[in-house]
N, C-alpha and C. Protein backbone atom coordinates (compact mmCIF):
# COMPACT_ATOMS: atom_id res chain seq x y z
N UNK A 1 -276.64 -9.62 -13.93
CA UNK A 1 -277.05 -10.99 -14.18
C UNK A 1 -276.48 -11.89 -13.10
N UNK A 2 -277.17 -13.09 -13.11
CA UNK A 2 -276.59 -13.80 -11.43
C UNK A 2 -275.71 -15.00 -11.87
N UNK A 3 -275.24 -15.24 -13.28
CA UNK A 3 -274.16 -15.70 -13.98
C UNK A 3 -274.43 -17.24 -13.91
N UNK A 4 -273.76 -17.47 -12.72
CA UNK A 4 -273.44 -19.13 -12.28
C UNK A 4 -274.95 -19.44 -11.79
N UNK A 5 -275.76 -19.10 -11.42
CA UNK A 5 -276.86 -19.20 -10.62
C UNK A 5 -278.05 -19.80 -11.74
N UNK A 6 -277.49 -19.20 -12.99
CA UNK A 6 -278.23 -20.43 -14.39
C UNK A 6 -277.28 -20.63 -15.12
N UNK A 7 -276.60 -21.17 -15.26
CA UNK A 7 -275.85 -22.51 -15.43
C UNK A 7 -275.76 -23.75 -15.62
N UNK A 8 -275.97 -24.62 -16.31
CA UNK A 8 -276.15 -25.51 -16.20
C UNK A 8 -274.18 -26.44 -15.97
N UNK A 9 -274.62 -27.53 -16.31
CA UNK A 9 -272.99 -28.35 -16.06
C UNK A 9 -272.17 -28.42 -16.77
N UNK A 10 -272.05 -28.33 -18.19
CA UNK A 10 -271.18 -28.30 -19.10
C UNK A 10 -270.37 -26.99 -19.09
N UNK A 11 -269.11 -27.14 -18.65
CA UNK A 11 -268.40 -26.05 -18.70
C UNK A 11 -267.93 -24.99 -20.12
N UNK A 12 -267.75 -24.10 -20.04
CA UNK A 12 -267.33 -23.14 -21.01
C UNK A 12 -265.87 -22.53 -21.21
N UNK A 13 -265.33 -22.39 -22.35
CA UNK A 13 -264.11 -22.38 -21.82
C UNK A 13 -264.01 -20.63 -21.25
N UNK A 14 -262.54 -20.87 -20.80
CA UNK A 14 -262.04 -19.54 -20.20
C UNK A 14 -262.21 -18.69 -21.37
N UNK A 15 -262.91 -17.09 -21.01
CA UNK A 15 -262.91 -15.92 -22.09
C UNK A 15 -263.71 -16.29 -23.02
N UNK A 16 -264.48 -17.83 -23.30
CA UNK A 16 -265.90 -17.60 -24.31
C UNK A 16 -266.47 -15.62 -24.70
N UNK A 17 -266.55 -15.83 -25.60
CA UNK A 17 -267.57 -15.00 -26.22
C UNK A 17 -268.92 -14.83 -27.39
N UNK A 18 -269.74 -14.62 -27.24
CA UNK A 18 -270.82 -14.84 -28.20
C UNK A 18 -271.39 -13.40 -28.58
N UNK A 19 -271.59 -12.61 -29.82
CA UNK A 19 -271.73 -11.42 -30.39
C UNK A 19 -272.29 -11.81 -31.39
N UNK A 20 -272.95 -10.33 -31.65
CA UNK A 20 -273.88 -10.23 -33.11
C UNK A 20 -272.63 -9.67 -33.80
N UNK A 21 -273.10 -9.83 -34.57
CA UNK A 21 -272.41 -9.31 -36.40
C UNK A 21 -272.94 -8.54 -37.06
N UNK A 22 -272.79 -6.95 -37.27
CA UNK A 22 -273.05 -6.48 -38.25
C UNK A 22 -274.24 -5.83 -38.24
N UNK A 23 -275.07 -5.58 -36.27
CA UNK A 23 -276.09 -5.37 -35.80
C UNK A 23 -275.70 -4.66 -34.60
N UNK A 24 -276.22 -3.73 -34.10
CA UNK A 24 -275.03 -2.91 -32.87
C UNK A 24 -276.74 -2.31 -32.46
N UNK A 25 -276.76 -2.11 -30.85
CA UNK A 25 -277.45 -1.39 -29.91
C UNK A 25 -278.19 -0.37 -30.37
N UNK A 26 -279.42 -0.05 -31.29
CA UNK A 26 -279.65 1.28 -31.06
C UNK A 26 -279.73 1.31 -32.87
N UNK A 27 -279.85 -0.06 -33.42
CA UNK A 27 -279.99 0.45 -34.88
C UNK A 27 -281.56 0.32 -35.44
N UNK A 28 -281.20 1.00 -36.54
CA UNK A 28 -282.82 1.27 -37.07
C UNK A 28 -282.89 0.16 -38.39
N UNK A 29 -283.43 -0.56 -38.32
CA UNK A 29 -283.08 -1.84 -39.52
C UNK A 29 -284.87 -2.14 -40.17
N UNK A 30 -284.38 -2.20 -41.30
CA UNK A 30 -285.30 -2.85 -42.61
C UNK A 30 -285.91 -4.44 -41.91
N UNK A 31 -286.80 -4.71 -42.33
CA UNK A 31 -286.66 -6.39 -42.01
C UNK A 31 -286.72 -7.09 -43.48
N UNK A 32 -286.62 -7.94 -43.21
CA UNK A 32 -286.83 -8.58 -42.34
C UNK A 32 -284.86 -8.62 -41.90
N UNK A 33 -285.13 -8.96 -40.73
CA UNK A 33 -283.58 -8.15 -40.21
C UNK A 33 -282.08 -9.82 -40.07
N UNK A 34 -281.39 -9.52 -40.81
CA UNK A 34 -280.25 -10.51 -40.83
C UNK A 34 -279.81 -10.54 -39.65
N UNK A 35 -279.56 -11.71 -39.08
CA UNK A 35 -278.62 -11.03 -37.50
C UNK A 35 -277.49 -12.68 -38.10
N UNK A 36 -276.02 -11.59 -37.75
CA UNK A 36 -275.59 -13.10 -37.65
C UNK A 36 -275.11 -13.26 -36.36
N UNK A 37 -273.80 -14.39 -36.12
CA UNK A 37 -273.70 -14.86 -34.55
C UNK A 37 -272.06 -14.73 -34.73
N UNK A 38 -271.57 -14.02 -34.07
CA UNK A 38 -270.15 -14.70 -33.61
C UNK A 38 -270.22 -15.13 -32.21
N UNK A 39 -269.03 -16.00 -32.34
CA UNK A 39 -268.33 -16.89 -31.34
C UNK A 39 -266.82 -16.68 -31.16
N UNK A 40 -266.31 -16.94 -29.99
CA UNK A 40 -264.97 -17.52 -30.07
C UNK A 40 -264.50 -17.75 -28.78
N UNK A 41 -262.94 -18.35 -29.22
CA UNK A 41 -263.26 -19.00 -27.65
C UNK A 41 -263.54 -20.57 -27.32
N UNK A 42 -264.84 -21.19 -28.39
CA UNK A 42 -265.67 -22.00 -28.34
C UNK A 42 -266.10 -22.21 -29.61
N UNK A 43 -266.87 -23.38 -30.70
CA UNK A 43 -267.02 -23.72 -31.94
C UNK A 43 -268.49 -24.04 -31.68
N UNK A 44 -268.84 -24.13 -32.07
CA UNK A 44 -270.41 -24.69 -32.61
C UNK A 44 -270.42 -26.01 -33.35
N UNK A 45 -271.36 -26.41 -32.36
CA UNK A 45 -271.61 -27.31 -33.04
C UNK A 45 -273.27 -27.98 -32.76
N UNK A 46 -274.14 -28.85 -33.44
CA UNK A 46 -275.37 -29.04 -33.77
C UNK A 46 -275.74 -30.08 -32.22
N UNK A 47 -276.91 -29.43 -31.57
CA UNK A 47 -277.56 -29.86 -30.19
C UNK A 47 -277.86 -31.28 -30.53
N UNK A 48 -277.58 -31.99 -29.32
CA UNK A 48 -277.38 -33.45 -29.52
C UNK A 48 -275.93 -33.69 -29.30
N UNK A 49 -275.01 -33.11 -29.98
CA UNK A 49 -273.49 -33.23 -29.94
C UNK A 49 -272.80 -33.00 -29.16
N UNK A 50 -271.66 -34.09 -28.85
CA UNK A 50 -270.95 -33.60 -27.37
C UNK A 50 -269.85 -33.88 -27.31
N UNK A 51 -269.35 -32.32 -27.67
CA UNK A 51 -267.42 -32.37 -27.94
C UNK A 51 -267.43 -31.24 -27.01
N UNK A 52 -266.04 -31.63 -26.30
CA UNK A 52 -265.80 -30.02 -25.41
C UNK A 52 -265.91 -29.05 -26.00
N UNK A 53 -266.12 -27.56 -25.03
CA UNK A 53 -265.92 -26.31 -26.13
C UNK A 53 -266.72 -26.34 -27.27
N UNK A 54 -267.80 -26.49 -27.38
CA UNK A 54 -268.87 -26.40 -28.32
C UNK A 54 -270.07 -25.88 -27.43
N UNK A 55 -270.96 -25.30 -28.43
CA UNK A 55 -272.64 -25.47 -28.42
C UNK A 55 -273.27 -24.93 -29.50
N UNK A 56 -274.36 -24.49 -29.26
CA UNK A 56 -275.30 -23.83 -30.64
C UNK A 56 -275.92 -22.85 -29.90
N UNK A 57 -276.25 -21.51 -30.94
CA UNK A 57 -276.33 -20.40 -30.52
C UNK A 57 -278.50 -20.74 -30.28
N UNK A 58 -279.02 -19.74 -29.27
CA UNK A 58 -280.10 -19.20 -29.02
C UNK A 58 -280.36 -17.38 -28.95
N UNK A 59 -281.21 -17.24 -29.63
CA UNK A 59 -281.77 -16.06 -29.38
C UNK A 59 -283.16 -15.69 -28.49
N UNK A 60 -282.35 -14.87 -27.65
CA UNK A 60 -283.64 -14.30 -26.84
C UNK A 60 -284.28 -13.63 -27.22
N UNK A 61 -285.44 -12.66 -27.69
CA UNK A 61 -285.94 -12.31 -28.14
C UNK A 61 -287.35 -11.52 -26.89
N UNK A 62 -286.89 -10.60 -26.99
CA UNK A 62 -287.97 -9.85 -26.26
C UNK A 62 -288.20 -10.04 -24.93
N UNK A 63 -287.44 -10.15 -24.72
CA UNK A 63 -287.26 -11.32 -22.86
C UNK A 63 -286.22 -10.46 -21.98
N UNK A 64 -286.33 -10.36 -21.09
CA UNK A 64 -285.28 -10.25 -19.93
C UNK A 64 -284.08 -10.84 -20.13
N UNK A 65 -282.75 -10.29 -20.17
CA UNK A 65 -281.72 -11.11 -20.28
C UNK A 65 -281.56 -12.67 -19.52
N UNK A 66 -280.70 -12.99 -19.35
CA UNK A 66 -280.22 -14.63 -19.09
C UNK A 66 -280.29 -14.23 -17.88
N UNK A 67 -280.81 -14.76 -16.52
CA UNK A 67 -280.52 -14.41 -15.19
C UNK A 67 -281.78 -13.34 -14.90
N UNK A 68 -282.21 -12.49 -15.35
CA UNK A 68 -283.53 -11.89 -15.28
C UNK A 68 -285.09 -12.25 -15.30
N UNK A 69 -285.26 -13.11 -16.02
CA UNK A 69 -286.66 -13.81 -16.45
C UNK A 69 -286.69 -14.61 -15.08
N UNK A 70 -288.17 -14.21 -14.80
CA UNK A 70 -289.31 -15.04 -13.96
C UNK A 70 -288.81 -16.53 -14.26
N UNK A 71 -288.56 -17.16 -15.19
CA UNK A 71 -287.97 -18.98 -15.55
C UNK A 71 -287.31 -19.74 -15.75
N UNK A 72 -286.22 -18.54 -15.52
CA UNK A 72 -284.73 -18.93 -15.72
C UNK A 72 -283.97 -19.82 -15.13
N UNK A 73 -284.68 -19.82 -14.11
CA UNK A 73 -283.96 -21.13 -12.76
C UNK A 73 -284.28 -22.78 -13.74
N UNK A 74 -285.23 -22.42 -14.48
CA UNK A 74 -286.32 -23.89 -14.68
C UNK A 74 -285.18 -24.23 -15.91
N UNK A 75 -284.47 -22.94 -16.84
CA UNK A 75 -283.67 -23.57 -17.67
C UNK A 75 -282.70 -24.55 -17.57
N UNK A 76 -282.34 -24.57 -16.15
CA UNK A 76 -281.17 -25.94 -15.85
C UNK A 76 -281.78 -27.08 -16.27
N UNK A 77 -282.99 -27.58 -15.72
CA UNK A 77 -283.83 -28.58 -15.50
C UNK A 77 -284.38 -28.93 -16.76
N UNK A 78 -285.15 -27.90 -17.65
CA UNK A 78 -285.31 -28.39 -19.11
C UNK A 78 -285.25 -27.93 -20.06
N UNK A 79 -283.97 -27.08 -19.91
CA UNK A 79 -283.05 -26.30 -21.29
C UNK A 79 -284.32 -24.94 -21.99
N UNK A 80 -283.33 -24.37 -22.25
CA UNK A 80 -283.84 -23.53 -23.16
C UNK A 80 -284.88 -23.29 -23.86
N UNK A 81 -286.10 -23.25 -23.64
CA UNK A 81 -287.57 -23.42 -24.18
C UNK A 81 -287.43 -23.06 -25.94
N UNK A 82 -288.23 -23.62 -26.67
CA UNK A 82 -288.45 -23.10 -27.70
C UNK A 82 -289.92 -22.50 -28.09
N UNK A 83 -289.74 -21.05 -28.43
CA UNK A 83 -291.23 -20.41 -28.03
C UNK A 83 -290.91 -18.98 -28.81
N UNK A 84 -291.61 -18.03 -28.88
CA UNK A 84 -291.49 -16.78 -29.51
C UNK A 84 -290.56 -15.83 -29.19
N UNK A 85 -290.24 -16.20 -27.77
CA UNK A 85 -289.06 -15.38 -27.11
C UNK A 85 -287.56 -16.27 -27.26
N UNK A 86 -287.53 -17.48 -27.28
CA UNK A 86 -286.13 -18.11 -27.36
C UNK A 86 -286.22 -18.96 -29.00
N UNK A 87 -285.95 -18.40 -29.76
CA UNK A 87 -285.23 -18.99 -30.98
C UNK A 87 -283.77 -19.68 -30.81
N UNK A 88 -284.43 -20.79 -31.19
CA UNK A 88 -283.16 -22.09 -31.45
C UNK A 88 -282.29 -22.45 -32.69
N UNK A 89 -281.20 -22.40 -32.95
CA UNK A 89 -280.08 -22.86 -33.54
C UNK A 89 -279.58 -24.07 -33.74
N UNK A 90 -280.27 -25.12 -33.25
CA UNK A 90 -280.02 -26.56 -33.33
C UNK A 90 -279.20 -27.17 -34.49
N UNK A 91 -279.21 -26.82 -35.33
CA UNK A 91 -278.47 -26.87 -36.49
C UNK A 91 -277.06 -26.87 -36.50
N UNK A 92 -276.73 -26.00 -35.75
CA UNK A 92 -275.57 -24.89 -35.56
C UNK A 92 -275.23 -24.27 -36.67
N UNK A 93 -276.65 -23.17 -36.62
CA UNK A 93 -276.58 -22.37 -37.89
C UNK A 93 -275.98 -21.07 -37.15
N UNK A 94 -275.27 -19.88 -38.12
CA UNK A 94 -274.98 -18.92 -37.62
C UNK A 94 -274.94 -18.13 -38.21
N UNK A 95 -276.60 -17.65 -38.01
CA UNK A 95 -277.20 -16.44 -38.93
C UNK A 95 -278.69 -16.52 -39.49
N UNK A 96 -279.43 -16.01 -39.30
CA UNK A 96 -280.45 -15.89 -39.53
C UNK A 96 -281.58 -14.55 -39.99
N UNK A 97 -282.36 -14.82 -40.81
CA UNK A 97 -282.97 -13.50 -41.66
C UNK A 97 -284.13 -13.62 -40.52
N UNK A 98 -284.44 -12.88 -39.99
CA UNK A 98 -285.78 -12.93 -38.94
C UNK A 98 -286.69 -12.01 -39.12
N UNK A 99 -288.15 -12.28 -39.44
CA UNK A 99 -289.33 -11.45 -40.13
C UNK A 99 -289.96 -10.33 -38.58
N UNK A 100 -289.40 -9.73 -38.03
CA UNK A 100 -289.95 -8.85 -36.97
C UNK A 100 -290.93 -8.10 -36.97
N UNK A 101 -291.98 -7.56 -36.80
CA UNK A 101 -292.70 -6.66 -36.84
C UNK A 101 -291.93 -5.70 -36.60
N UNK A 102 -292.69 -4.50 -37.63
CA UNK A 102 -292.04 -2.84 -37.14
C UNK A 102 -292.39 -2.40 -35.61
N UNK A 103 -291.00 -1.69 -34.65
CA UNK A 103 -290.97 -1.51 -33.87
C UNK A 103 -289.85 -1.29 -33.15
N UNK A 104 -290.00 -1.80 -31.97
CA UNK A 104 -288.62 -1.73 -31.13
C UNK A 104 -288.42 -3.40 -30.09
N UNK A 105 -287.30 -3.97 -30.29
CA UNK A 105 -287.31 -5.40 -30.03
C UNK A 105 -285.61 -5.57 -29.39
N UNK A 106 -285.75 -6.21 -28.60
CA UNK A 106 -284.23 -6.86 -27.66
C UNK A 106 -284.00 -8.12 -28.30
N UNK A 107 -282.40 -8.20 -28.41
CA UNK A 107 -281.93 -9.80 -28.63
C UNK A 107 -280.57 -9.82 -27.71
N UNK A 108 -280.69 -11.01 -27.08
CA UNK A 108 -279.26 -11.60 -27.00
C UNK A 108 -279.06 -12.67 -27.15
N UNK A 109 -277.74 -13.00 -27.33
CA UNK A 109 -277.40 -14.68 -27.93
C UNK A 109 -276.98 -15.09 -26.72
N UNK A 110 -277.38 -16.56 -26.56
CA UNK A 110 -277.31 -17.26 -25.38
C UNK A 110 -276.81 -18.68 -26.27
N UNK A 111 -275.40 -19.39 -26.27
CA UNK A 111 -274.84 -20.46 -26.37
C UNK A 111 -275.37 -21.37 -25.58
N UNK A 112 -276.20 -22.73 -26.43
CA UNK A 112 -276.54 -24.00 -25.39
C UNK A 112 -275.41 -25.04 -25.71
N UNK A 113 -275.41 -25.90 -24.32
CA UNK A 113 -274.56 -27.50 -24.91
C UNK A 113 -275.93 -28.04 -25.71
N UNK A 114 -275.31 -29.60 -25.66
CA UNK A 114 -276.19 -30.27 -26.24
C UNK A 114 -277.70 -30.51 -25.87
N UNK A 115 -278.10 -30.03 -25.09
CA UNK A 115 -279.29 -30.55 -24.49
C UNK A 115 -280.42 -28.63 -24.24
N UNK A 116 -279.66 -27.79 -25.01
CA UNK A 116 -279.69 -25.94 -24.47
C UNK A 116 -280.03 -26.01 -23.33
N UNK A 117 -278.85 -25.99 -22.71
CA UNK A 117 -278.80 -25.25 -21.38
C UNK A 117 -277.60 -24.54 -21.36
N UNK A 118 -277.99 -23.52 -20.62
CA UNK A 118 -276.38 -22.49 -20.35
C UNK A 118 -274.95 -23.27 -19.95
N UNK A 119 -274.05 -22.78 -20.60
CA UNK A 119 -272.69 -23.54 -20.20
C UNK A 119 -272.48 -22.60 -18.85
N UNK A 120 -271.52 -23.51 -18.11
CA UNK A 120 -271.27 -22.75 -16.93
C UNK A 120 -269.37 -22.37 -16.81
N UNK A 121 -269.47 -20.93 -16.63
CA UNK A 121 -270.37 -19.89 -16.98
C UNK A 121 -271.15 -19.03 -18.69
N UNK A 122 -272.32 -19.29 -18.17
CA UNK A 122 -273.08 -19.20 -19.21
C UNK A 122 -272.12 -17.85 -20.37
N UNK A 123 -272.20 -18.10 -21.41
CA UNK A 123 -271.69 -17.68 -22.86
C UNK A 123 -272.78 -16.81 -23.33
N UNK A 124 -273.14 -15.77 -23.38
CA UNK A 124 -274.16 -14.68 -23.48
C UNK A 124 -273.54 -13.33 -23.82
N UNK A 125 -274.63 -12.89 -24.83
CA UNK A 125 -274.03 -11.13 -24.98
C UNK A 125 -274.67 -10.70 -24.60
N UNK A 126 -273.89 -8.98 -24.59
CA UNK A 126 -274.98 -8.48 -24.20
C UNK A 126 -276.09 -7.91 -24.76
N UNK A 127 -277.37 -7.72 -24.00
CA UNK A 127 -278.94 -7.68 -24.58
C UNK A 127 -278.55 -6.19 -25.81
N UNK A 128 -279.62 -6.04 -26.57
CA UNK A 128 -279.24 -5.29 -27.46
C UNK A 128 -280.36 -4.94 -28.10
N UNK A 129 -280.99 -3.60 -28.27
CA UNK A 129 -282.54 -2.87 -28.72
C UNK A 129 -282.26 -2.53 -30.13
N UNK A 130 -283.02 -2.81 -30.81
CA UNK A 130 -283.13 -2.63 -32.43
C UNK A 130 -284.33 -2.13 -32.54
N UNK A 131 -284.57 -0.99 -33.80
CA UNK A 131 -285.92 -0.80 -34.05
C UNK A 131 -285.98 -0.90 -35.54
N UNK A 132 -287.00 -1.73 -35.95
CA UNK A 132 -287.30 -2.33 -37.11
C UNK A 132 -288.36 -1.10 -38.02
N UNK A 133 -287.98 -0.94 -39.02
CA UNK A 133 -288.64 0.34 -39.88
C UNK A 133 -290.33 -0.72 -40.45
């Protein structure tokens, strides 16, 4: 991944981390499928809001990791799209039941500031293949 290269300006603190819960690489899951979010490092809090050391979680969804996608450059400029591939957290919810079709599907969590754009350096796990029964 090219890290700093999508980034946006709001810094992240030192050693951020963002992880699933209770969902691991390579599982075979029922749906509609629970995923939750850890954090740490950093708190959550609801887009719009602007305290250091915060953001709200995004899910990628079927996409090229953070730094991979054909549009990723464009995320500095106007945050985090909301669309079938990037599910938003605006809330600063942490956890969600998600209705998938049966198959095989990628997620990773991508932390936005207030406005979703990547903190710099962007707060991301890593991508992760599930296959839905």
């Amino acid at each position: 991944m090219a890290g700093a290269a999508f980034a946006g300006d709001t810094p992240s603190a030192d050693g951020a981390k963002v992880y699933f819960i209770g969902v691991e690489n390579g599982a075979e899951i029922n749906g509609p499928v629970v995923i939750r979010f850890g954090l740490s490092g950093m708190g959550v809090a609801p887009a719009g809001t602007e305290v250091e050391n915060t953001g709200h979680h995004h899910i990628f969804l079927n996409r090229p990791a953070l730094g991979e996608g054909a549009d990723d450059a464009e995320l500095l400029e106007i945050g985090i799209p909301s669309d079938d591939n990037h599910r938003h957290f605006g809330g600063g919810q942490t956890e969600v039941a998600l209705d998938l079709p049966a198959g095989e599907h990628t997620l990773q969590l991508v932390l936005g500031d207030e406005f979703h754009v990547p903190h710099n350096p962007p707060v991301v796990s890593e991508v992760i293949t599930i296959t839905v029964k």
